[in-house]
C-alpha atoms as a PDB file:
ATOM      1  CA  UNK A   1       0.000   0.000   0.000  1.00  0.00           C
ATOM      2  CA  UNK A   2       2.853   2.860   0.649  1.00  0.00           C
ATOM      3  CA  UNK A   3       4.019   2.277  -3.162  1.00  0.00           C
ATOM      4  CA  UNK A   4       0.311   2.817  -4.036  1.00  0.00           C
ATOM      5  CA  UNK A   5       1.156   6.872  -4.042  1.00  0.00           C
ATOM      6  CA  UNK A   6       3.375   6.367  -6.277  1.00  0.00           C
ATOM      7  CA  UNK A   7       1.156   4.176  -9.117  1.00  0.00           C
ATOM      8  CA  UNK A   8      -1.363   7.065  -8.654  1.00  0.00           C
ATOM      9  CA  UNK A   9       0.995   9.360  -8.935  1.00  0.00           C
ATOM     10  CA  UNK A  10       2.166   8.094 -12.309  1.00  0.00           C
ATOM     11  CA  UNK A  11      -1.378   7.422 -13.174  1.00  0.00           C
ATOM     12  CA  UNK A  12      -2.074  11.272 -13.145  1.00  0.00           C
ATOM     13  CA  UNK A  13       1.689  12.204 -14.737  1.00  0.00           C
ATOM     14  CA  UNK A  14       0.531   9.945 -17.927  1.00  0.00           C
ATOM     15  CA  UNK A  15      -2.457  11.547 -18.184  1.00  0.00           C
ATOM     16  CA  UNK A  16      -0.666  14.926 -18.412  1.00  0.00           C
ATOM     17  CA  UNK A  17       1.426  14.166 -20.910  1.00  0.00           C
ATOM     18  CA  UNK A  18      -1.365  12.178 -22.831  1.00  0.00           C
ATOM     19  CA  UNK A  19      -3.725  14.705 -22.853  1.00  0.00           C
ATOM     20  CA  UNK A  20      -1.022  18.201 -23.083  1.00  0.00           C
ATOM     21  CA  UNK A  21      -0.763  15.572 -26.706  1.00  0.00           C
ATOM     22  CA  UNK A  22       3.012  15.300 -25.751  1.00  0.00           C
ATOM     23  CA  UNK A  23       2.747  11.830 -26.422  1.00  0.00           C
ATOM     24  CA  UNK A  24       1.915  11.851 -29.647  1.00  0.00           C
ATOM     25  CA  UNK A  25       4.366  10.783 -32.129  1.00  0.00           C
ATOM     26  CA  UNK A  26       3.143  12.978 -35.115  1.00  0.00           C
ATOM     27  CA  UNK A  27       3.630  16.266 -32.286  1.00  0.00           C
ATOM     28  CA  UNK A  28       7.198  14.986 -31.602  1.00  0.00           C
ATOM     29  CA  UNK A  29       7.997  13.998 -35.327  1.00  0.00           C
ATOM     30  CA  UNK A  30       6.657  17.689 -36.096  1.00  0.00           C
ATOM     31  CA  UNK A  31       9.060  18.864 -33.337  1.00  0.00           C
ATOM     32  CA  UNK A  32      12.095  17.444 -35.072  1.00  0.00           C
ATOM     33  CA  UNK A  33      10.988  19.529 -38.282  1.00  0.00           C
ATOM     34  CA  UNK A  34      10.443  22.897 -36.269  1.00  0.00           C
ATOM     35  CA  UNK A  35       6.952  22.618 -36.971  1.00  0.00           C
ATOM     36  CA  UNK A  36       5.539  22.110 -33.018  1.00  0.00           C
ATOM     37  CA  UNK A  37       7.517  25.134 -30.913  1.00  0.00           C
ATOM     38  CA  UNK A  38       5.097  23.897 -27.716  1.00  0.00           C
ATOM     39  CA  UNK A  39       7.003  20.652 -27.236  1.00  0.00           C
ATOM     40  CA  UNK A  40      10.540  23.087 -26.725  1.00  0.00           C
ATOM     41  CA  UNK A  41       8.719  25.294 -25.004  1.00  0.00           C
ATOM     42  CA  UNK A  42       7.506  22.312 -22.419  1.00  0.00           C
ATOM     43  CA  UNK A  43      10.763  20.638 -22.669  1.00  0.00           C
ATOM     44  CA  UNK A  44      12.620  24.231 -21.716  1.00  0.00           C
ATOM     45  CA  UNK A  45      10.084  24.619 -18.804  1.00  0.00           C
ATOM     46  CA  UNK A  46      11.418  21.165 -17.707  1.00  0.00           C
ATOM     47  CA  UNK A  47      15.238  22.264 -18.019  1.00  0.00           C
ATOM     48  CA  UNK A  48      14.702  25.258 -16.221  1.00  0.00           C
ATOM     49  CA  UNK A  49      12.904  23.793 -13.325  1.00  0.00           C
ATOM     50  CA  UNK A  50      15.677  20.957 -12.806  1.00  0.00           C
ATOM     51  CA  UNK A  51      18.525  23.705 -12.721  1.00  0.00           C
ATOM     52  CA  UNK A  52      16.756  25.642  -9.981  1.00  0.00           C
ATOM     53  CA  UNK A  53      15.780  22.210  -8.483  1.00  0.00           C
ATOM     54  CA  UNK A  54      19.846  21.146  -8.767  1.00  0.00           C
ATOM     55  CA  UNK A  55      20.758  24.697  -7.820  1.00  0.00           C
ATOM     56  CA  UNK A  56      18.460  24.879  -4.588  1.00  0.00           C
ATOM     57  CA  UNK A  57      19.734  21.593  -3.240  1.00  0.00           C
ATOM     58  CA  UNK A  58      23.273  22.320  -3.845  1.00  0.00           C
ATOM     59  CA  UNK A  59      22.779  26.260  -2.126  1.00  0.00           C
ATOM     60  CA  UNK A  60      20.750  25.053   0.568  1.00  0.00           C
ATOM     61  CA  UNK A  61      22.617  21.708   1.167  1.00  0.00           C
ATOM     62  CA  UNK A  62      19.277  20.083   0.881  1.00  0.00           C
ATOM     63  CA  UNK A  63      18.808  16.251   2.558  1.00  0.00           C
ATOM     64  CA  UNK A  64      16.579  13.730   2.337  1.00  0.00           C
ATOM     65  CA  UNK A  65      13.683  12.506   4.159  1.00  0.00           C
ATOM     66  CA  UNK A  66      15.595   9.893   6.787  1.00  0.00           C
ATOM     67  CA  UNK A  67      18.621  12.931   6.981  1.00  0.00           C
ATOM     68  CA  UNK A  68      21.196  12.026   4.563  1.00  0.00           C
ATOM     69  CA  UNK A  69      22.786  14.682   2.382  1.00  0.00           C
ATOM     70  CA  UNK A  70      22.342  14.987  -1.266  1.00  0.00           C
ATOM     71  CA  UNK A  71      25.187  14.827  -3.280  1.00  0.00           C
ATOM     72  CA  UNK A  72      25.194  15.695  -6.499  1.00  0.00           C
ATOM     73  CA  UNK A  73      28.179  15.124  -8.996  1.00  0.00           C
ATOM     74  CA  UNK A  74      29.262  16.534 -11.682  1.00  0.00           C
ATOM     75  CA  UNK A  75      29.979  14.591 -14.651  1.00  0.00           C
ATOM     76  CA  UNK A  76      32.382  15.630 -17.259  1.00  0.00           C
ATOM     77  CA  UNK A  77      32.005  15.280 -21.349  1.00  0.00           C
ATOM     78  CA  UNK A  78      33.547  12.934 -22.775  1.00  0.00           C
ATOM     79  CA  UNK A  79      33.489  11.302 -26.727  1.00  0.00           C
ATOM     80  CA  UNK A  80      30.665   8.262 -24.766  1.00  0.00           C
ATOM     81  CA  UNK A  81      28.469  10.847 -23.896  1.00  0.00           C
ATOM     82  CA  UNK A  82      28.526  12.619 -27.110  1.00  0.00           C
ATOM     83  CA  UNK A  83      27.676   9.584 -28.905  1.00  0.00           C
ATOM     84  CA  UNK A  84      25.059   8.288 -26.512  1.00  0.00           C
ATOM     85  CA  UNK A  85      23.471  11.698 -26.682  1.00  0.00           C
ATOM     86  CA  UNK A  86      23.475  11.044 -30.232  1.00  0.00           C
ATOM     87  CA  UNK A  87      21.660   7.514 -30.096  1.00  0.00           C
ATOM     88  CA  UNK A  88      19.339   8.598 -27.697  1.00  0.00           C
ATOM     89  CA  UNK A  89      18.259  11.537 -29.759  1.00  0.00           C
ATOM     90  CA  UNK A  90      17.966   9.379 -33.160  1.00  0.00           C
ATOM     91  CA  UNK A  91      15.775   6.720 -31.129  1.00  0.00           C
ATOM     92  CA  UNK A  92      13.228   9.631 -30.403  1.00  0.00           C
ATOM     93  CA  UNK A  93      13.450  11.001 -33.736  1.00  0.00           C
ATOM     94  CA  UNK A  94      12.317   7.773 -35.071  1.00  0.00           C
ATOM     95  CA  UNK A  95       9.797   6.203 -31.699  1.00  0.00           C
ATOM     96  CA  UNK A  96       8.676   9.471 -31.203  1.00  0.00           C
ATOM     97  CA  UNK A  97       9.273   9.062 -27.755  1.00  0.00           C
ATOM     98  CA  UNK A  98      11.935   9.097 -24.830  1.00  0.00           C
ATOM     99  CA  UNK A  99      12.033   6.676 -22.207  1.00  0.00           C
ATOM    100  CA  UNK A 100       9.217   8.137 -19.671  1.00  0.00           C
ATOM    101  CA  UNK A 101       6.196   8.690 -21.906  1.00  0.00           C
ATOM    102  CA  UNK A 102       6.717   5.349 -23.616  1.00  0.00           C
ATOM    103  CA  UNK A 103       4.041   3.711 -20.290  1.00  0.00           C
ATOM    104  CA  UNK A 104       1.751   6.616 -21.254  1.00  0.00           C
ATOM    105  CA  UNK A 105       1.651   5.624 -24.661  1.00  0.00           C
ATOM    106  CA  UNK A 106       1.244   1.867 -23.571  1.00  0.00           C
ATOM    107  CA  UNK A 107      -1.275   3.196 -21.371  1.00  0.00           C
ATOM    108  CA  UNK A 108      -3.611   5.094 -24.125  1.00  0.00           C
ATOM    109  CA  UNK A 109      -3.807   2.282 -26.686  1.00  0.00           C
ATOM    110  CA  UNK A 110      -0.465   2.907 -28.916  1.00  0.00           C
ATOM    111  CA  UNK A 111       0.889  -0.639 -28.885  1.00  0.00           C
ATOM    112  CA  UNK A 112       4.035   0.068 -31.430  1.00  0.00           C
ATOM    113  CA  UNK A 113       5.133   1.784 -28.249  1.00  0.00           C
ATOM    114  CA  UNK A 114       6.385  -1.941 -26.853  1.00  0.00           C
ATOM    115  CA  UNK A 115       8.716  -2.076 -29.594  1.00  0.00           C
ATOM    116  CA  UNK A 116       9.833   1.182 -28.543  1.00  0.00           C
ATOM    117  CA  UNK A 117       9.977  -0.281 -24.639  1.00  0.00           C
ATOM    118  CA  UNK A 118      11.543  -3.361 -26.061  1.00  0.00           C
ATOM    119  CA  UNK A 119      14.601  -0.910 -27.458  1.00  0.00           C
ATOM    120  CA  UNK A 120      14.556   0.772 -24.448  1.00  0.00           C
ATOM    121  CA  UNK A 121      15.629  -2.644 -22.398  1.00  0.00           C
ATOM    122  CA  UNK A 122      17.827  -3.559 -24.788  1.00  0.00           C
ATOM    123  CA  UNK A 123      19.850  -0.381 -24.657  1.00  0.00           C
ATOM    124  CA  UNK A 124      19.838  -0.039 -21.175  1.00  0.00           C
ATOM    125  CA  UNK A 125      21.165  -3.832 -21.101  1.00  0.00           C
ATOM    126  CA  UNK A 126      23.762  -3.248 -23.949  1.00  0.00           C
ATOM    127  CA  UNK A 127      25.311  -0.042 -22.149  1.00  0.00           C
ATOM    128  CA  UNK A 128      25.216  -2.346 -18.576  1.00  0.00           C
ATOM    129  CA  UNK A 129      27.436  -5.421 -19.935  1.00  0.00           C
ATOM    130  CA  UNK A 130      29.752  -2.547 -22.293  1.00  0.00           C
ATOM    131  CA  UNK A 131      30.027  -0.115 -19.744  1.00  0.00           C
ATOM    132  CA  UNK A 132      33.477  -1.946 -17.971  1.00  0.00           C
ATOM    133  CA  UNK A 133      34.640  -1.558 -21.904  1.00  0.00           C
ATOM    134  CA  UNK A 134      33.936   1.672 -22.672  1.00  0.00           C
ATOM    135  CA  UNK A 135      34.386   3.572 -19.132  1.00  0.00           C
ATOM    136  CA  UNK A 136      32.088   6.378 -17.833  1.00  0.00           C
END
């Protein structure tokens, strides 16, 4: 029952996004052609919001519900994350979704999104068992 909060909770985020349309694949698709300014205008709102987030936590040395502190590192650019940046953005050019809104989409009938969820897993399992390779 305490994780219950937290189904609901996604419940209502996927009906945000599904009914603000930022789900739909033709809206992101018509993003990538500079035809749908809303989507970056949502997706800047969301930048903005985690840099004051990050910036409050670090300024305030912010801490968690049982006490601990939050640390948050830094991470540095390197030629990986260039490339996975790269990937990631050419797998939501063509799904027409990033990771999150891919259960919304499950959610609200659009079943070609379990191919997209079926990527997902395999990506995240590639970059596990190559990540000793390849380094940070």
């Amino acid at each position: 029952m305490g994780n219950l909060k937290f189904l609901l909770l996604g419940a209502w985020f996927g009906m945000v996004l599904t009914k603000a349309q930022v789900i739909s694949w033709y809206k992101i698709r018509n993003m990538f052609f500079f035809r749908e300014p809303d989507l970056y205008l949502i997706i800047g709102s969301a930048v903005v919001v985690g840099a004051a987030s990050v910036f409050l936590i670090k300024r305030f040395r912010l801490r968690t519900v049982s006490g601990e502190a939050l640390r948050i590192p830094g991470k540095t650019l390197t030629r990986g994350t260039v490339i996975g940046g790269f990937i990631f953005g050419l797998g939501w050019f063509i799904t027409g979704t990033c990771p999150g809104p891919i259960y919304a989409q499950l959610g609200s009938g659009e079943l070609w999104a379990g191919f997209t969820l079926a990527g997902a897993l395999a990506g995240a399992y590639a970059y596990a068992r190559l990540r000793p390779k390849i380094g940070d």
